[in-house]
Structure formats: structure tokens, C-alpha cells
C-alpha atoms as a PDB file:
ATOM      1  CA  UNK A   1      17.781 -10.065  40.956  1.00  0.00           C
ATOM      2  CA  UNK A   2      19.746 -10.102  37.487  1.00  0.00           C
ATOM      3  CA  UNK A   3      17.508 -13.157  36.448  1.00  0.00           C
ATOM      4  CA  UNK A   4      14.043 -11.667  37.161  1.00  0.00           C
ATOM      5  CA  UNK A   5      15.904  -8.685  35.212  1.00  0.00           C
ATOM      6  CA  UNK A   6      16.609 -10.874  32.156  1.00  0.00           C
ATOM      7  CA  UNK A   7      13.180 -12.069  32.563  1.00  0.00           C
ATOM      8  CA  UNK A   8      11.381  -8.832  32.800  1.00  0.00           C
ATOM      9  CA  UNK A   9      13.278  -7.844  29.509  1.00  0.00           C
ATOM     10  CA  UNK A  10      12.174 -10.543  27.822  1.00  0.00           C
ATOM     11  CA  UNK A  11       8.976  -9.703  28.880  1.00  0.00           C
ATOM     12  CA  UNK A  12       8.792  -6.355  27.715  1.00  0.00           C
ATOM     13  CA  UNK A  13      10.322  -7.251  24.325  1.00  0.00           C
ATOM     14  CA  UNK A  14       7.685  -9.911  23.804  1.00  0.00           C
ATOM     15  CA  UNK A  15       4.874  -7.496  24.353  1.00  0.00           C
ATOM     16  CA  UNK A  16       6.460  -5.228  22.112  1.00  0.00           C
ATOM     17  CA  UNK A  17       6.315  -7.933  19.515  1.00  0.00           C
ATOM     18  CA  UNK A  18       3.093  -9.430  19.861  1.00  0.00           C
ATOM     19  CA  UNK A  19       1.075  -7.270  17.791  1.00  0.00           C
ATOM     20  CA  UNK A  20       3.494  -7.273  14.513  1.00  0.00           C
ATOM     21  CA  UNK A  21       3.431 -10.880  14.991  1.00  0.00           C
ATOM     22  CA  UNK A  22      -0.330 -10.902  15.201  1.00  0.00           C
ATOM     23  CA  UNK A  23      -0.166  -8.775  12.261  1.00  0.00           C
ATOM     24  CA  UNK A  24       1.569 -11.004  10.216  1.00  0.00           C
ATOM     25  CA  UNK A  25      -0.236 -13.742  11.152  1.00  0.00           C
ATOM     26  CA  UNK A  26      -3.174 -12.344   9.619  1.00  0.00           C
ATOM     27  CA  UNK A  27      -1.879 -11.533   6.587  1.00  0.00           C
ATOM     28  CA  UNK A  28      -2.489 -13.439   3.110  1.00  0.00           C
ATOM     29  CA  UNK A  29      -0.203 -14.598  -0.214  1.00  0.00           C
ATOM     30  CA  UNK A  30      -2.285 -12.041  -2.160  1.00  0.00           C
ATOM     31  CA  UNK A  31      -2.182  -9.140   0.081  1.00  0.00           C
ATOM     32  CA  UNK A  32       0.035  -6.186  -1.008  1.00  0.00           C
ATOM     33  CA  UNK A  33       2.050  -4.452   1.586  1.00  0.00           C
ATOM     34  CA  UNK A  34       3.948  -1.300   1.756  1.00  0.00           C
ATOM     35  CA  UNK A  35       7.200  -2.034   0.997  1.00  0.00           C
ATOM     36  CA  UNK A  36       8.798  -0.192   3.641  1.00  0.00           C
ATOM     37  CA  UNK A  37       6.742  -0.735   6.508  1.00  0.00           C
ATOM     38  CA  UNK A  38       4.970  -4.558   5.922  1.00  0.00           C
ATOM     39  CA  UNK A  39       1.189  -2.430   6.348  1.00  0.00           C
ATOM     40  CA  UNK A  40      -1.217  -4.155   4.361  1.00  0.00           C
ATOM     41  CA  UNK A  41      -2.133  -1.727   1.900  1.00  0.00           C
ATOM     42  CA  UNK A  42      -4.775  -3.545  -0.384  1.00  0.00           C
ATOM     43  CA  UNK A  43      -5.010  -7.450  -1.838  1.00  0.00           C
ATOM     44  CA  UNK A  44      -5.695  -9.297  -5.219  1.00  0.00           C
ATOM     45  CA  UNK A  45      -9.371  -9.242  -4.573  1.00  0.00           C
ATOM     46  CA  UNK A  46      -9.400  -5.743  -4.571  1.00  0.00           C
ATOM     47  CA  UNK A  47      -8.032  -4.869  -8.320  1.00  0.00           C
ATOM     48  CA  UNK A  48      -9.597  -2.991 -10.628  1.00  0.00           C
ATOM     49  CA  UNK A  49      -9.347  -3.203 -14.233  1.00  0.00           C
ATOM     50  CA  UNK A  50      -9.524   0.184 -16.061  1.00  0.00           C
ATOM     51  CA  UNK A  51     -10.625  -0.525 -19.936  1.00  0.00           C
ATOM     52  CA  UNK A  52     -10.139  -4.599 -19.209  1.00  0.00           C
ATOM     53  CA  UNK A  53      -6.526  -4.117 -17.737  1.00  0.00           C
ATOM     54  CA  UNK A  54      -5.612  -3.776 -14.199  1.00  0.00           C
ATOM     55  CA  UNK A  55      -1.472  -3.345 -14.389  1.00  0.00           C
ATOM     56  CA  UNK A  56       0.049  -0.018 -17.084  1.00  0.00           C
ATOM     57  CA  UNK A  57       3.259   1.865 -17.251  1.00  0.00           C
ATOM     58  CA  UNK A  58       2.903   5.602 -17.559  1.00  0.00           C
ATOM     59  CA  UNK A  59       5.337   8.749 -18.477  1.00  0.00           C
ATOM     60  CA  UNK A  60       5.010  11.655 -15.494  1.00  0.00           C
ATOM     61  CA  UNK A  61       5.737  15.390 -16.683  1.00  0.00           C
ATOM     62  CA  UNK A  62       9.084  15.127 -15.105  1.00  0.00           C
ATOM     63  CA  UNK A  63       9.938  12.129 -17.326  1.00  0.00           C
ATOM     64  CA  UNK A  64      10.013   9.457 -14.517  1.00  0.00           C
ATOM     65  CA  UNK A  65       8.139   5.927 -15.763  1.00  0.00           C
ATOM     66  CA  UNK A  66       5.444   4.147 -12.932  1.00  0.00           C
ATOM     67  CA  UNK A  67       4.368   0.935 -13.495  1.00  0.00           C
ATOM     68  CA  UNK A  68       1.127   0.844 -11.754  1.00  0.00           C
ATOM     69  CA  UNK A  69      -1.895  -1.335 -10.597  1.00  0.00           C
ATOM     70  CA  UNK A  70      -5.296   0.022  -9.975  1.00  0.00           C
ATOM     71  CA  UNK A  71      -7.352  -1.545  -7.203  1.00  0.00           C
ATOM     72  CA  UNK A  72     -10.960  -0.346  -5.698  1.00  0.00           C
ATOM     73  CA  UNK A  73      -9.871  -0.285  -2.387  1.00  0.00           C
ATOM     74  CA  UNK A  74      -7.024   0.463  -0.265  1.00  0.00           C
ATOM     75  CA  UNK A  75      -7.642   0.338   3.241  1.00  0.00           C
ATOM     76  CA  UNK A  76      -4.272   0.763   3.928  1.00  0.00           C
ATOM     77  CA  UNK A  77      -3.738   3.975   2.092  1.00  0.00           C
ATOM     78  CA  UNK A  78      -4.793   7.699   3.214  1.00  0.00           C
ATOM     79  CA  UNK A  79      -5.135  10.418   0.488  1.00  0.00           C
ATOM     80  CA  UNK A  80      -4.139  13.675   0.605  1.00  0.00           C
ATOM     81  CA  UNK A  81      -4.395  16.972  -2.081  1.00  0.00           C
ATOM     82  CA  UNK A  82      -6.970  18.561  -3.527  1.00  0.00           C
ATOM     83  CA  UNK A  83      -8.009  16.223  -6.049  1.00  0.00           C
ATOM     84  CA  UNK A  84      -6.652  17.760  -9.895  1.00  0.00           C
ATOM     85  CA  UNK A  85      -7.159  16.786 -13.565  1.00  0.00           C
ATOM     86  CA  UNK A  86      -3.749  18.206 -14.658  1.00  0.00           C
ATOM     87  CA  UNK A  87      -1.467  15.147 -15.977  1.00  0.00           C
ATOM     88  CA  UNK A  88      -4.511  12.476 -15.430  1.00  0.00           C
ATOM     89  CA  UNK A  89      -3.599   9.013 -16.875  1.00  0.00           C
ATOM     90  CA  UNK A  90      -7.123   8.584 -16.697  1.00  0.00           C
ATOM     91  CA  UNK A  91      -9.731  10.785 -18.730  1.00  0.00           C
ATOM     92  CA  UNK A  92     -11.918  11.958 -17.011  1.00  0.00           C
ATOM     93  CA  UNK A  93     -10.714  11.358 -13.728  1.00  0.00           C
ATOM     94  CA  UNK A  94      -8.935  13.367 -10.854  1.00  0.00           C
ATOM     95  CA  UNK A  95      -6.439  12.033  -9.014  1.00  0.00           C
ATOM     96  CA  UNK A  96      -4.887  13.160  -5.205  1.00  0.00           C
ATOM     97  CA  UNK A  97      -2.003  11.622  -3.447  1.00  0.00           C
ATOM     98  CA  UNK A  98      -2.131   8.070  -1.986  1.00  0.00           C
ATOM     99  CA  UNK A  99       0.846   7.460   1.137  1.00  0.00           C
ATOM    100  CA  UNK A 100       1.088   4.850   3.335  1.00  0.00           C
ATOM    101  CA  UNK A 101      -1.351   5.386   6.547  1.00  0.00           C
ATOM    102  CA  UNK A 102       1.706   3.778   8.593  1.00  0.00           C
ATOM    103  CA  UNK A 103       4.460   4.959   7.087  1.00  0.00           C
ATOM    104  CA  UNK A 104       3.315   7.894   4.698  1.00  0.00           C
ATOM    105  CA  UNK A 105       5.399   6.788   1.972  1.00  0.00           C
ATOM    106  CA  UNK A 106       4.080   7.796  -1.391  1.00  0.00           C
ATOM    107  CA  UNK A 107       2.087   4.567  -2.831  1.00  0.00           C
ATOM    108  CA  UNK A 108       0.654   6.200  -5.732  1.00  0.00           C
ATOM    109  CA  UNK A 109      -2.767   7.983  -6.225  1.00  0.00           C
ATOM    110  CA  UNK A 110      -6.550   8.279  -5.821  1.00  0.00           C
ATOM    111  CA  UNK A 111      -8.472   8.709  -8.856  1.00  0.00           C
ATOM    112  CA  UNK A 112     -12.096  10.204  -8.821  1.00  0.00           C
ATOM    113  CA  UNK A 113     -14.065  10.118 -12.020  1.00  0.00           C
ATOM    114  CA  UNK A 114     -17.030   7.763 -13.062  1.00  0.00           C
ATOM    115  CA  UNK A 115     -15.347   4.925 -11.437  1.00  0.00           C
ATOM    116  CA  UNK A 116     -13.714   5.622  -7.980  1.00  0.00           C
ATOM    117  CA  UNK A 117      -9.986   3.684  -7.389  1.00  0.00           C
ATOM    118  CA  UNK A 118      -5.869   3.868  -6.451  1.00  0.00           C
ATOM    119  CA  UNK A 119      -3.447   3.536  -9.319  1.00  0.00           C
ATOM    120  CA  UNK A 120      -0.453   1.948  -6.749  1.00  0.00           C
ATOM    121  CA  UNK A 121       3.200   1.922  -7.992  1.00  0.00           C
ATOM    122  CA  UNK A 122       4.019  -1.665  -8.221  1.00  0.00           C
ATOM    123  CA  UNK A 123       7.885  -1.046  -7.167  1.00  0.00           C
ATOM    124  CA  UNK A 124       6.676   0.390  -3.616  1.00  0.00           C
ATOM    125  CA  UNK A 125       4.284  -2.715  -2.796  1.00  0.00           C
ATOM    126  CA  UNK A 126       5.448  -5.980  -1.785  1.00  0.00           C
ATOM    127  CA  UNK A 127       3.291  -8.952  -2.818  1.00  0.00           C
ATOM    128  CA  UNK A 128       2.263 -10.788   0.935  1.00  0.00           C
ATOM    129  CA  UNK A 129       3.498 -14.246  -0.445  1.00  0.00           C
ATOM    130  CA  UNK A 130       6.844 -13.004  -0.317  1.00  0.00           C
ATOM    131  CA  UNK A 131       6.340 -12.929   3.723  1.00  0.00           C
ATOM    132  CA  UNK A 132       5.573 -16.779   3.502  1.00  0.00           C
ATOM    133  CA  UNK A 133       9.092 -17.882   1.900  1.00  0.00           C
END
């Protein structure tokens, strides 16, 4: 009885595993992945360049520096707020919040304008290739 016990634990905790370890399977190097939570947020393919640059370091109100990277997509992401134009780092365009759909950290923001994309703060992603070392 203790064996099939063992057994039926190991069970369980293998099919509690098997989809993070599907998950990871299907990741790539250049997908970038909440850095709390391992959800694929968005990949190299995906970034944008505002004004022929994709990466920038901004000031907020509050005095707190982001280093950022703007992509056109992120599936990973879900936005939230009335989108606003106070404190845009990009003319012309309103931003909302951008968290983590897993997670709900706070990834960066959504920007609506002309062009439609996330600015992500670089220090809450994790770069996929770092999963392969």
C-alpha cells in the first residue's frame, strides 16, 4: 500500500508539472518572459522601433528612471486604465497600463497614437536564452 502511495504521488506531481514543462519546451532564445512568473510576454521579432530606436531610458514624474523596449505585440500582456496623454514619452500617443496576464505584475505600458505598441521595462523581462543556460 505505501508503494502504490509513493507512486500515486509521483503521479500527481508529474501531472502537475507537465504543462510548465511543455511550456518551456516551447519557448525560444529570443522570447522575453516576465521575470517573475517565466510567461512569455513578447519576443525579438516583435520590437518596434519608435523614430529608428527600439530600447530608451525615460524620467517618470516621481523621478524614478525606466529603461524600456517597445515591441508591436505582447501577447502575454493585458492592459488596463483608461488610456491618458498626461506624462506621454511619446507625442502624440496615450498610454494605459501593461501587467503580466499570469502574474499581473506591472510590465510597462500600452501606447495608442498613430502607431499602436508596449513600451516594456527591460529590468522586469527576462530574455528566454537565459532559460537555455
Amino acid at each position: 500500500m505505501e508503494e502504490k502511495e509513493k507512486q500515486n504521488q509521483h503521479n500527481d506531481i508529474v501531472t502537475q508539472l507537465e504543462p510548465e514543462v511543455r511550456t518551456k519546451s516551447e519557448l525560444q532564445p529570443d522570447d522575453w518572459l516576465c521575470i517573475i512568473c517565466n510567461k512569455k510576454i513578447t519576443t525579438d521579432k516583435d520590437r518596434f522601433e519608435f523614430n529608428n530606436q527600439s530600447e530608451f531610458q525615460f524620467l517618470n514624474p516621481n523621478g524614478y528612471y525606466f529603461d524600456i523596449i517597445t515591441f508591436c505585440n505582447a501577447d502575454g500582456c493585458r492592459e488596463e486604465g483608461e488610456p491618458t496623454m498626461e506624462f506621454t514619452w511619446f507625442p502624440g500617443h496615450s498610454w494605459s497600463f501593461a501587467f503580466c496576464s499570469r502574474c499581473a505584475s506591472h510590465l510597462g505600458w500600452k501606447y495608442h497614437g498613430e502607431f499602436s505598441f508596449y513600451g516594456l521595462i527591460k529590468s522586469r523581462l527576462i530574455k528566454g536564452v537565459a532559460l537555455f543556460n
